[in-house]
Protein backbone atom coordinates (compact mmCIF):
# COMPACT_ATOMS: atom_id res chain seq x y z
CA UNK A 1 16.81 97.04 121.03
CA UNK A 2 17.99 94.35 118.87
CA UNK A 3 20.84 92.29 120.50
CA UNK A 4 20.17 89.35 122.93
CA UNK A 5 23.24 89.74 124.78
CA UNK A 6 26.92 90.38 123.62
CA UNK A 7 29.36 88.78 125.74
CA UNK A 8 30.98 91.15 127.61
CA UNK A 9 34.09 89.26 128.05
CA UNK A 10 34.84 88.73 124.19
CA UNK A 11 33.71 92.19 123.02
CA UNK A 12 36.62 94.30 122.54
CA UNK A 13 38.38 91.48 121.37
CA UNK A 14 35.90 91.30 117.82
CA UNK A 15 34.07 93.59 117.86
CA UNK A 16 36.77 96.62 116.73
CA UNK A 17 34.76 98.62 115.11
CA UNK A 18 35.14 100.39 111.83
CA UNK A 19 39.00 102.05 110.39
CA UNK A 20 38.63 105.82 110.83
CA UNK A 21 35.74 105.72 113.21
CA UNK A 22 37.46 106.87 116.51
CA UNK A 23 39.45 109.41 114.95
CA UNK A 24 36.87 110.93 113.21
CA UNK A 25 34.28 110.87 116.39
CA UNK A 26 36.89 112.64 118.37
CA UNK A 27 37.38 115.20 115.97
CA UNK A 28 34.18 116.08 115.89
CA UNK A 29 33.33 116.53 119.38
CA UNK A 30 36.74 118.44 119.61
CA UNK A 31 34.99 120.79 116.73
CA UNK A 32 31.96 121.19 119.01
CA UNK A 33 33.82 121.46 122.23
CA UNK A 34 31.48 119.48 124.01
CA UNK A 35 30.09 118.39 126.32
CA UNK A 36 28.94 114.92 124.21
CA UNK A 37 26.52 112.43 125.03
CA UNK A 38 27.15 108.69 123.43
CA UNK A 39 24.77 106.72 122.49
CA UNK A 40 25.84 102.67 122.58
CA UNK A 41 28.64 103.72 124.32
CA UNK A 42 29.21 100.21 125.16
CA UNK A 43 32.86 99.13 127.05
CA UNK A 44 33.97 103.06 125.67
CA UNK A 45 36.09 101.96 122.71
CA UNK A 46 35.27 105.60 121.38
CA UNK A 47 34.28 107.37 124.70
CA UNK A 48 37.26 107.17 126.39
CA UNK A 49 39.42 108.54 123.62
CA UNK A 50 37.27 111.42 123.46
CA UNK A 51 37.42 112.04 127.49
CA UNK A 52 40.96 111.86 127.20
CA UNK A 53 41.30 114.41 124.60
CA UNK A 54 40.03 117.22 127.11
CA UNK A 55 36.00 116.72 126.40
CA UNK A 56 33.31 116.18 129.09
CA UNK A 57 31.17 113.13 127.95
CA UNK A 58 27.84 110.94 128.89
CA UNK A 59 28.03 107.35 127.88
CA UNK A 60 24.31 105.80 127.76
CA UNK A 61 23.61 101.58 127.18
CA UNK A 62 21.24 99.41 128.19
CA UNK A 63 23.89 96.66 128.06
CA UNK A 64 24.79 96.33 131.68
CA UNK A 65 27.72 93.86 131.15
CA UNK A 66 29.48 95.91 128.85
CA UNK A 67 28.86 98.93 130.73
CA UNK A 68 30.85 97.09 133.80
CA UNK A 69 33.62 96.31 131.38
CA UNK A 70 33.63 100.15 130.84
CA UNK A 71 33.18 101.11 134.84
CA UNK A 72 36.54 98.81 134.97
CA UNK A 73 38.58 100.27 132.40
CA UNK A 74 38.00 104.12 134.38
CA UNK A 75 39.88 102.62 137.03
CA UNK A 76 43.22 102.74 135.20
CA UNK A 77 42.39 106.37 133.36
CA UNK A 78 43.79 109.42 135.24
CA UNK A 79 41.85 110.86 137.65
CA UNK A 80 41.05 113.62 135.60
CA UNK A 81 39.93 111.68 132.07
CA UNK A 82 37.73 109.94 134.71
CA UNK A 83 35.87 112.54 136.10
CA UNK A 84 35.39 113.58 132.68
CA UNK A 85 33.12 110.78 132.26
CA UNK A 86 29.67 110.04 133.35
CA UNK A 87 27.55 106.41 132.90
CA UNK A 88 24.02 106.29 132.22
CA UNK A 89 22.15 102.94 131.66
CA UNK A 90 19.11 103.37 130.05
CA UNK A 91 17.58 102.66 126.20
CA UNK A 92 18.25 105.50 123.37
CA UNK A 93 14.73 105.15 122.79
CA UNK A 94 13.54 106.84 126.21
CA UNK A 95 16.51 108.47 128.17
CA UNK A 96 16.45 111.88 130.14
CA UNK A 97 19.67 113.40 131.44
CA UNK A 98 19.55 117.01 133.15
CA UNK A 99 22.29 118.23 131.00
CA UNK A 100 22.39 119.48 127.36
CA UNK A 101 24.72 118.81 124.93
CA UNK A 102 27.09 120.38 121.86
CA UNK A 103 27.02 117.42 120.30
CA UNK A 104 25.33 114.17 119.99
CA UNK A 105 27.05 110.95 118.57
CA UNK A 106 26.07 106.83 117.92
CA UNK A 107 29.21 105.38 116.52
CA UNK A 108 29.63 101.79 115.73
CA UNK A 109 26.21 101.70 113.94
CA UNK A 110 24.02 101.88 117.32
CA UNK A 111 21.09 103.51 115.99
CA UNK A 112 20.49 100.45 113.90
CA UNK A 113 19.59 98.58 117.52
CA UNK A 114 16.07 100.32 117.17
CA UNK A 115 13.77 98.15 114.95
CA UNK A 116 11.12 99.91 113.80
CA UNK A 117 10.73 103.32 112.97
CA UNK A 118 8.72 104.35 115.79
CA UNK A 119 11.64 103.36 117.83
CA UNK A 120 13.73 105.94 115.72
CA UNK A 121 11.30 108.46 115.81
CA UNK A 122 11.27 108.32 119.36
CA UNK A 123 15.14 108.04 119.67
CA UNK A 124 15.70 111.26 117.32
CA UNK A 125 12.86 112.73 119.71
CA UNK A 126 15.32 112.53 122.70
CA UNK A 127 18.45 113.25 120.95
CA UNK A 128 17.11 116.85 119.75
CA UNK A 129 15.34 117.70 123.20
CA UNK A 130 19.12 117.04 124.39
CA UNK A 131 20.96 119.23 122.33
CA UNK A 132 21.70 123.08 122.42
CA UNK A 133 20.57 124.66 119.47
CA UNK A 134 23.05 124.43 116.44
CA UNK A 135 24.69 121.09 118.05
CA UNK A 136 24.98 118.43 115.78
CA UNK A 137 23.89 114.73 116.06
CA UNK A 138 26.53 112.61 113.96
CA UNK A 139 26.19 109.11 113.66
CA UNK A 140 27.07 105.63 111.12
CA UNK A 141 24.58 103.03 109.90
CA UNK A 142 25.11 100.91 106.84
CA UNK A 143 22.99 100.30 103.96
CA UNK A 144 23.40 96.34 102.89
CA UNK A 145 22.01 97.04 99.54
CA UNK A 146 25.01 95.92 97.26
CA UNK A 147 25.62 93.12 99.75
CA UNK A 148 21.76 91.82 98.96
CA UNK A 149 22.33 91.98 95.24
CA UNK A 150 25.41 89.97 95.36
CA UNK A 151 24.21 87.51 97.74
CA UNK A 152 20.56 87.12 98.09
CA UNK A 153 17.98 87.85 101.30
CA UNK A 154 20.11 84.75 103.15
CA UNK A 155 24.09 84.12 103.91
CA UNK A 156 24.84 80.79 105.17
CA UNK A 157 26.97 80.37 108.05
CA UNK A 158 30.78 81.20 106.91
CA UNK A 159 33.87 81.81 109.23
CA UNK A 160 34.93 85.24 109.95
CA UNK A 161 38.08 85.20 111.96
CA UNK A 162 40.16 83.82 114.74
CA UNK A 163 40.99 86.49 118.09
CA UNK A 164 42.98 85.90 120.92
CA UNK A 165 40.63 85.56 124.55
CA UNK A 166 42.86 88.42 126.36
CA UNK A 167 41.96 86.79 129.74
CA UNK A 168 42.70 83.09 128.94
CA UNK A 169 45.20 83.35 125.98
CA UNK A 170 42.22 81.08 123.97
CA UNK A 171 41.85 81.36 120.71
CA UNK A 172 38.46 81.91 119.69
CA UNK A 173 36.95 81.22 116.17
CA UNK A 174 33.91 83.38 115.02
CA UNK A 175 31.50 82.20 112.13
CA UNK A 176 28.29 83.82 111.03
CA UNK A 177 25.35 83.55 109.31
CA UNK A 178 22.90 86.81 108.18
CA UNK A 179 19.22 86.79 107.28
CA UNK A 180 17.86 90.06 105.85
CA UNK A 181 14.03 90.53 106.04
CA UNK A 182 13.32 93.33 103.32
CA UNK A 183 9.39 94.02 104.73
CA UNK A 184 10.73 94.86 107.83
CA UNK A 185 14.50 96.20 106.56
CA UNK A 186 15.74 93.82 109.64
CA UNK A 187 19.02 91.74 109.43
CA UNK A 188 19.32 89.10 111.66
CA UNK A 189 22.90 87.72 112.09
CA UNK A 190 23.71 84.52 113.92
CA UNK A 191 27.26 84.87 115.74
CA UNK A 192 28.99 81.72 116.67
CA UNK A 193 31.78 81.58 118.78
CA UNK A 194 34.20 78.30 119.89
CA UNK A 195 37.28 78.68 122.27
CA UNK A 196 40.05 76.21 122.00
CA UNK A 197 42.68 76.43 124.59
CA UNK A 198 46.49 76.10 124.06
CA UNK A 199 46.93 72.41 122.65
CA UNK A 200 43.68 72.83 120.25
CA UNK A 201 40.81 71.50 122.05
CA UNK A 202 37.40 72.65 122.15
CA UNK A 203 36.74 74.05 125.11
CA UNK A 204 33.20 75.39 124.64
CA UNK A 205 30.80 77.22 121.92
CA UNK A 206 28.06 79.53 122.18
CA UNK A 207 25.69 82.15 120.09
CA UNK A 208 24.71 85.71 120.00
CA UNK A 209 21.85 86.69 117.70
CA UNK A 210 21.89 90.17 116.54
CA UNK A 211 18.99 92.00 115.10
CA UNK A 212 20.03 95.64 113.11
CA UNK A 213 17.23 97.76 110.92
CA UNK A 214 18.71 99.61 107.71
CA UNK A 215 17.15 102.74 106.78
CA UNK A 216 17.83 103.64 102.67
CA UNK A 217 19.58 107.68 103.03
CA UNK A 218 15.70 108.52 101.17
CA UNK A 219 14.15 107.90 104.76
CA UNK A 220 16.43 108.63 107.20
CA UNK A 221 16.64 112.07 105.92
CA UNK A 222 12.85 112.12 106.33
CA UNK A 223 13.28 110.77 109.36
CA UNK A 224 15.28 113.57 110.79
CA UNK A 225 13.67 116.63 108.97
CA UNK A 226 10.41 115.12 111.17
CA UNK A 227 11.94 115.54 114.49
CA UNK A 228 13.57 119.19 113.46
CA UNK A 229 17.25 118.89 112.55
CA UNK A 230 18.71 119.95 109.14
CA UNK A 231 21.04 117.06 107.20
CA UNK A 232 24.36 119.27 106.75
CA UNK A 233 26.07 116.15 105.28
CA UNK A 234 26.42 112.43 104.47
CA UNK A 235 29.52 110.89 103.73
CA UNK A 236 30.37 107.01 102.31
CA UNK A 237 33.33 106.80 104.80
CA UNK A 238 35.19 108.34 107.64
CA UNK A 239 37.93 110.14 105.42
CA UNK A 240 34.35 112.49 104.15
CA UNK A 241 34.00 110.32 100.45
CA UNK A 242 31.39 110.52 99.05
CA UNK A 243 28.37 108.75 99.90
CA UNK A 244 27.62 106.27 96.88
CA UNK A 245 23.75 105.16 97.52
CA UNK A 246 24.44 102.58 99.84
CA UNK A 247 27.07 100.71 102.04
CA UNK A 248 28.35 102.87 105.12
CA UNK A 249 26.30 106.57 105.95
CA UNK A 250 27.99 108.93 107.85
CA UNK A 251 25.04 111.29 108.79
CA UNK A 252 25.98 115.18 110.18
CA UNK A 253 22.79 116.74 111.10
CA UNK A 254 21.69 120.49 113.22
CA UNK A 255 19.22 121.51 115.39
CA UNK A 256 17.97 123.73 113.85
């Protein structure tokens, strides 16, 4: 997996994910009926919506900080959204549950946590052996291609935005910096945070260093054809554009 640590504390706050992406991951396991298993579940930014819409779902991360986050937030669901809900920590690489699913999802570009493509292979491995036959795996990754050509292998370190601390009432300002390795098809992006508390001082900084592998649409469909499933669709964005050769994939595949 590629992340050193995310800070548990912070994470809803930035990292929101992607416009469209709850909406349409609910949708689909609503098409499938479920039950779903998540993969990078994380604090349940997408999980919980879909347990509250009626659907029985498995959250899986090795992240054990966010999955406390997520434990905390099921103490103010309904009883019944709740029990809806189980939590698994363990990698996507090498997990086993005794159930089987309708539909398998990785929102939030989680798959990309696997480096290599052994780790994918593997991943893919355990996703099919976990679905019913005709269930669908649906996940996002992104393909950085257009941002390389604009901007070279390296980014230096920019500012992204300011968020609010929800506990402390801090404001916290994010920068970043991004490496891409095109050998390995590895990004490495260097997160930066600094809280300043109410009259502007800098009250501490820290770093997270996240590592994500992009996989051009070419392989990844190779990729899944290998461990069995049929591609029934790719999509550019969560509205179902068109896919445009790189940027944001919105893979749809079947067991077949």
């Amino acid at each position: 997996m590629g992340l050193t640590a995310y800070n548990p504390a912070i994470y809803d706050a930035y990292f929101t994910g992607i416009e469209g992406e709850v909406d349409f991951y609910v949708e689909e396991a609503m098409d499938c009926g479920g039950p779903v298993l998540e993969l990078g579940c994380g604090t349940g930014r997408v999980l919980l919506p879909i347990a509250r819409s009626g659907i029985e779902i498995t959250g899986i991360d090795n992240d054990s900080g966010l999955l406390e986050v997520l434990r905390g937030k099921l103490n103010g669901e309904d009883r019944e959204v709740a029990q809806r809900i189980q939590i698994l920590e363990s990698d996507m690489a090498a997990f086993s549950t005794e159930k089987s699913y309708e539909i398998v999802i990785a929102p939030y570009r989680a798959f990309q946590h696997l480096l290599t493509s052994v780790d994918q292979r593997q991943a893919l491995d355990c996703v099919y052996r976990h679905l019913e036959t005709g269930g669908r795996f649906v996940f996002n990754a992104f393909d950085p291609l257009q941002e390389i050509a604009r901007n070279g292998f390296t980014l230096p370190v920019r500012k992204d935005s300011d968020f609010i601390d929800r506990v402390t009432g801090h404001t916290v300002s994010a920068y970043f910096s991004r490496h891409y390795d095109p050998e390995l098809q590895v990004l490495e992006q260097e997160f930066v945070f600094e809280e300043f508390d109410l009259s502007g001082e800098s009250k501490r900084r820290w770093s997270n260093l996240l590592l994500l592998r992009w996989t051009p649409h070419g392989e990844m469909i190779h990729l899944l054809e290998r461990s069995g499933f049929q591609v029934d669709a790719l999509y550019g964005d969560f509205s179902g554009g068109p896919y445009a050769g790189y940027g944001e994939q919105i893979w749809v595949a079947t067991k077949a």
